[in-house]
C-alpha atoms as a PDB file:
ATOM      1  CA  UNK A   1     161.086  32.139 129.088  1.00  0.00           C
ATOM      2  CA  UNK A   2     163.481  32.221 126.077  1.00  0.00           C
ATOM      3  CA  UNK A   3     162.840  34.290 122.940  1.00  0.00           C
ATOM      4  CA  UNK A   4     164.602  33.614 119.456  1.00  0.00           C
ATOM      5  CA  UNK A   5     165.673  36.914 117.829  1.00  0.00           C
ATOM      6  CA  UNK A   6     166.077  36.393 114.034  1.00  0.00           C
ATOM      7  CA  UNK A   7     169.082  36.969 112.579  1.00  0.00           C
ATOM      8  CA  UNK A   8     169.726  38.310 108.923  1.00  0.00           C
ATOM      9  CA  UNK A   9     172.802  36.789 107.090  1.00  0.00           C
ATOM     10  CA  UNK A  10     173.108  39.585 104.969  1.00  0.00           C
ATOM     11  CA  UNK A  11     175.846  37.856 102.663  1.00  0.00           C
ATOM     12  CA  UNK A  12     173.201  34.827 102.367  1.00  0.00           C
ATOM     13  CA  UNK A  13     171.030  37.592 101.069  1.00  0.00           C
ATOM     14  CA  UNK A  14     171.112  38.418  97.038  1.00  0.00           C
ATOM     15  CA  UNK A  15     170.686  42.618  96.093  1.00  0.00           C
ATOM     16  CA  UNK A  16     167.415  42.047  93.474  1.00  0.00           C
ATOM     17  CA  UNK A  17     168.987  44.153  90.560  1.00  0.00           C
ATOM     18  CA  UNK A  18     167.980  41.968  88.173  1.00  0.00           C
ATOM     19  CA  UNK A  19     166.394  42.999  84.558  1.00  0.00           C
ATOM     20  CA  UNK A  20     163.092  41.958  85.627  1.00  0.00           C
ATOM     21  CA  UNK A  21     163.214  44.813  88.072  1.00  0.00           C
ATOM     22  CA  UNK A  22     163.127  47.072  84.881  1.00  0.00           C
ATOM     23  CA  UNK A  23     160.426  45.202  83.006  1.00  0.00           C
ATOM     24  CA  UNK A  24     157.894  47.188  85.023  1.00  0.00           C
ATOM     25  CA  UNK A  25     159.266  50.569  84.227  1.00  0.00           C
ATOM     26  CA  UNK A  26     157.389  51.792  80.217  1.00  0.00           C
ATOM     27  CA  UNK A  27     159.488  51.978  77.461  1.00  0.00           C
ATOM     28  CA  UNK A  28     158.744  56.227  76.780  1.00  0.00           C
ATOM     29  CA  UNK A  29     159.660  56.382  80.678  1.00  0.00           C
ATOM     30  CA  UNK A  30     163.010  54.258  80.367  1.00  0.00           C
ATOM     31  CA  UNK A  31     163.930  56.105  76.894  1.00  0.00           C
ATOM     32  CA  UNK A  32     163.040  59.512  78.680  1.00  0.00           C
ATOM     33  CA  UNK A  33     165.891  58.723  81.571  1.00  0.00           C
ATOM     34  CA  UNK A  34     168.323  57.309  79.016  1.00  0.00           C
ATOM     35  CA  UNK A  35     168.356  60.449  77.453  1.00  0.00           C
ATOM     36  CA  UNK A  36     169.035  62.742  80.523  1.00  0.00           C
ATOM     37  CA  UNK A  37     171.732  60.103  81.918  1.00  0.00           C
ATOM     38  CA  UNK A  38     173.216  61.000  78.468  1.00  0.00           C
ATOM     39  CA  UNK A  39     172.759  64.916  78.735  1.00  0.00           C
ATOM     40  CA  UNK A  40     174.106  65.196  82.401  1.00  0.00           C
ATOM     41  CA  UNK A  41     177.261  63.009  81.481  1.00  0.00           C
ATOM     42  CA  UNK A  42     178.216  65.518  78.797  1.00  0.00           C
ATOM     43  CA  UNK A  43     177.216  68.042  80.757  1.00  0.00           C
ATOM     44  CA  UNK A  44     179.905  66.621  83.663  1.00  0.00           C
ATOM     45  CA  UNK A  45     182.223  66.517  80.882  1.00  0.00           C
ATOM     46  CA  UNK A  46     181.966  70.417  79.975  1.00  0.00           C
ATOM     47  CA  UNK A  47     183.577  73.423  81.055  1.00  0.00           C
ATOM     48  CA  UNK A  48     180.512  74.642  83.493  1.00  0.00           C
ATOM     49  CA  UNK A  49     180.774  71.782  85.778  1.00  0.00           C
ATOM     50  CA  UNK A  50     184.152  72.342  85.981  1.00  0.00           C
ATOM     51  CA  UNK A  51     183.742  76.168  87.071  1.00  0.00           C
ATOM     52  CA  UNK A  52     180.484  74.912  89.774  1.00  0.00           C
ATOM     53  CA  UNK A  53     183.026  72.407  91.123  1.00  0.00           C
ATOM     54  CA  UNK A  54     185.512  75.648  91.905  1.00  0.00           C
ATOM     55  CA  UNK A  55     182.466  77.483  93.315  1.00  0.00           C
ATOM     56  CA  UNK A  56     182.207  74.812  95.666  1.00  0.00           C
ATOM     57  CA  UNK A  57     185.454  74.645  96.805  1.00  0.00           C
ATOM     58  CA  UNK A  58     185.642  78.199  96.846  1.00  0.00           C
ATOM     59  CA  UNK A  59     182.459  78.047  99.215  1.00  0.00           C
ATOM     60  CA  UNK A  60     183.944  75.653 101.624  1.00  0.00           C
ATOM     61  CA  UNK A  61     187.124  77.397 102.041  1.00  0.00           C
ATOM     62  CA  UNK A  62     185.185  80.745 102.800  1.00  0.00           C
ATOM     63  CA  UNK A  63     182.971  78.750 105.435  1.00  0.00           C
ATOM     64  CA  UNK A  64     185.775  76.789 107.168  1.00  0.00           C
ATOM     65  CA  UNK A  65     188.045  80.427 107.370  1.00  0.00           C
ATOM     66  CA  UNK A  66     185.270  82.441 108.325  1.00  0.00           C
ATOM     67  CA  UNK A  67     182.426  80.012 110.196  1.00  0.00           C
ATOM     68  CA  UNK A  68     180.718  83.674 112.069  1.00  0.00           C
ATOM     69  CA  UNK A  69     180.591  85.807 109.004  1.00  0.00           C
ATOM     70  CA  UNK A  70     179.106  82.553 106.992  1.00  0.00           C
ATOM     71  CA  UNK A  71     176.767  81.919 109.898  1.00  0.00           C
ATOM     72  CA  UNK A  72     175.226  85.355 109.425  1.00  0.00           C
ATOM     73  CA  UNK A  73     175.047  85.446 105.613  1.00  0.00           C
ATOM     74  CA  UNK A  74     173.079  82.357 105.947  1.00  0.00           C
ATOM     75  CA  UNK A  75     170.604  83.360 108.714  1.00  0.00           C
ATOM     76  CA  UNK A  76     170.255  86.966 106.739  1.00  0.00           C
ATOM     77  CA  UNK A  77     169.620  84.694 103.328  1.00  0.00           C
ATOM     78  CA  UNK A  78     166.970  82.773 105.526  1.00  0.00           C
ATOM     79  CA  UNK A  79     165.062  85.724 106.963  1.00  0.00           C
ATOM     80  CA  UNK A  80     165.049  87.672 103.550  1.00  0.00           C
ATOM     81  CA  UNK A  81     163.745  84.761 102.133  1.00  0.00           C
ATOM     82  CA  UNK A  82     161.441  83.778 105.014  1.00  0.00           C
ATOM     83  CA  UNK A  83     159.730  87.637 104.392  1.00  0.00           C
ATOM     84  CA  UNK A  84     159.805  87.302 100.510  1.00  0.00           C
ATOM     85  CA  UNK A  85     158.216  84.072 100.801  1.00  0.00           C
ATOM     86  CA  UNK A  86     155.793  84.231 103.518  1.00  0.00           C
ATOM     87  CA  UNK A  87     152.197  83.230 103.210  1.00  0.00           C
ATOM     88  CA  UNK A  88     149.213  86.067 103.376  1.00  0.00           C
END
């Protein structure tokens, strides 16, 4: 008994990215995302993302030299929160 797998040819394939995928998508909608693609690239552009990006770094160095003390700080952050959050 043979069986014929199909096989994809993913370069024969075309990624649909077309404008008609955006014709479905209503104008108010579209104009609505415009605008905050616009408001978060000046915001990446500012002075705040720049000190959130240090943050992070800062974050990741303190976890890498100190993996224990982070470990703990997490699971205390997790059961404070579990109790503050729990349902009644």
């Amino acid at each position: 008994m043979e069986h014929q797998i199909p096989v994809n040819d993913m370069a024969q394939e075309e990624t649909k990215t077309s404008p008609e995928t955006h014709d479905n998508i209503p104008e108010p909608l579209r104009e609505i995302s415009q605008k905050v693609s616009e408001v978060f690239d000046e915001f990446k552009e500012s002075e705040t993302w720049e000190k959130i990006l240090d943050a992070r770094d800062q974050a990741r160095e303190y976890i890498t030299e100190n993996p224990v003390n982070s470990f703990f700080y997490a699971l205390g952050a997790g059961v404070f929160l579990g109790f503050l959050l729990k349902r009644k």
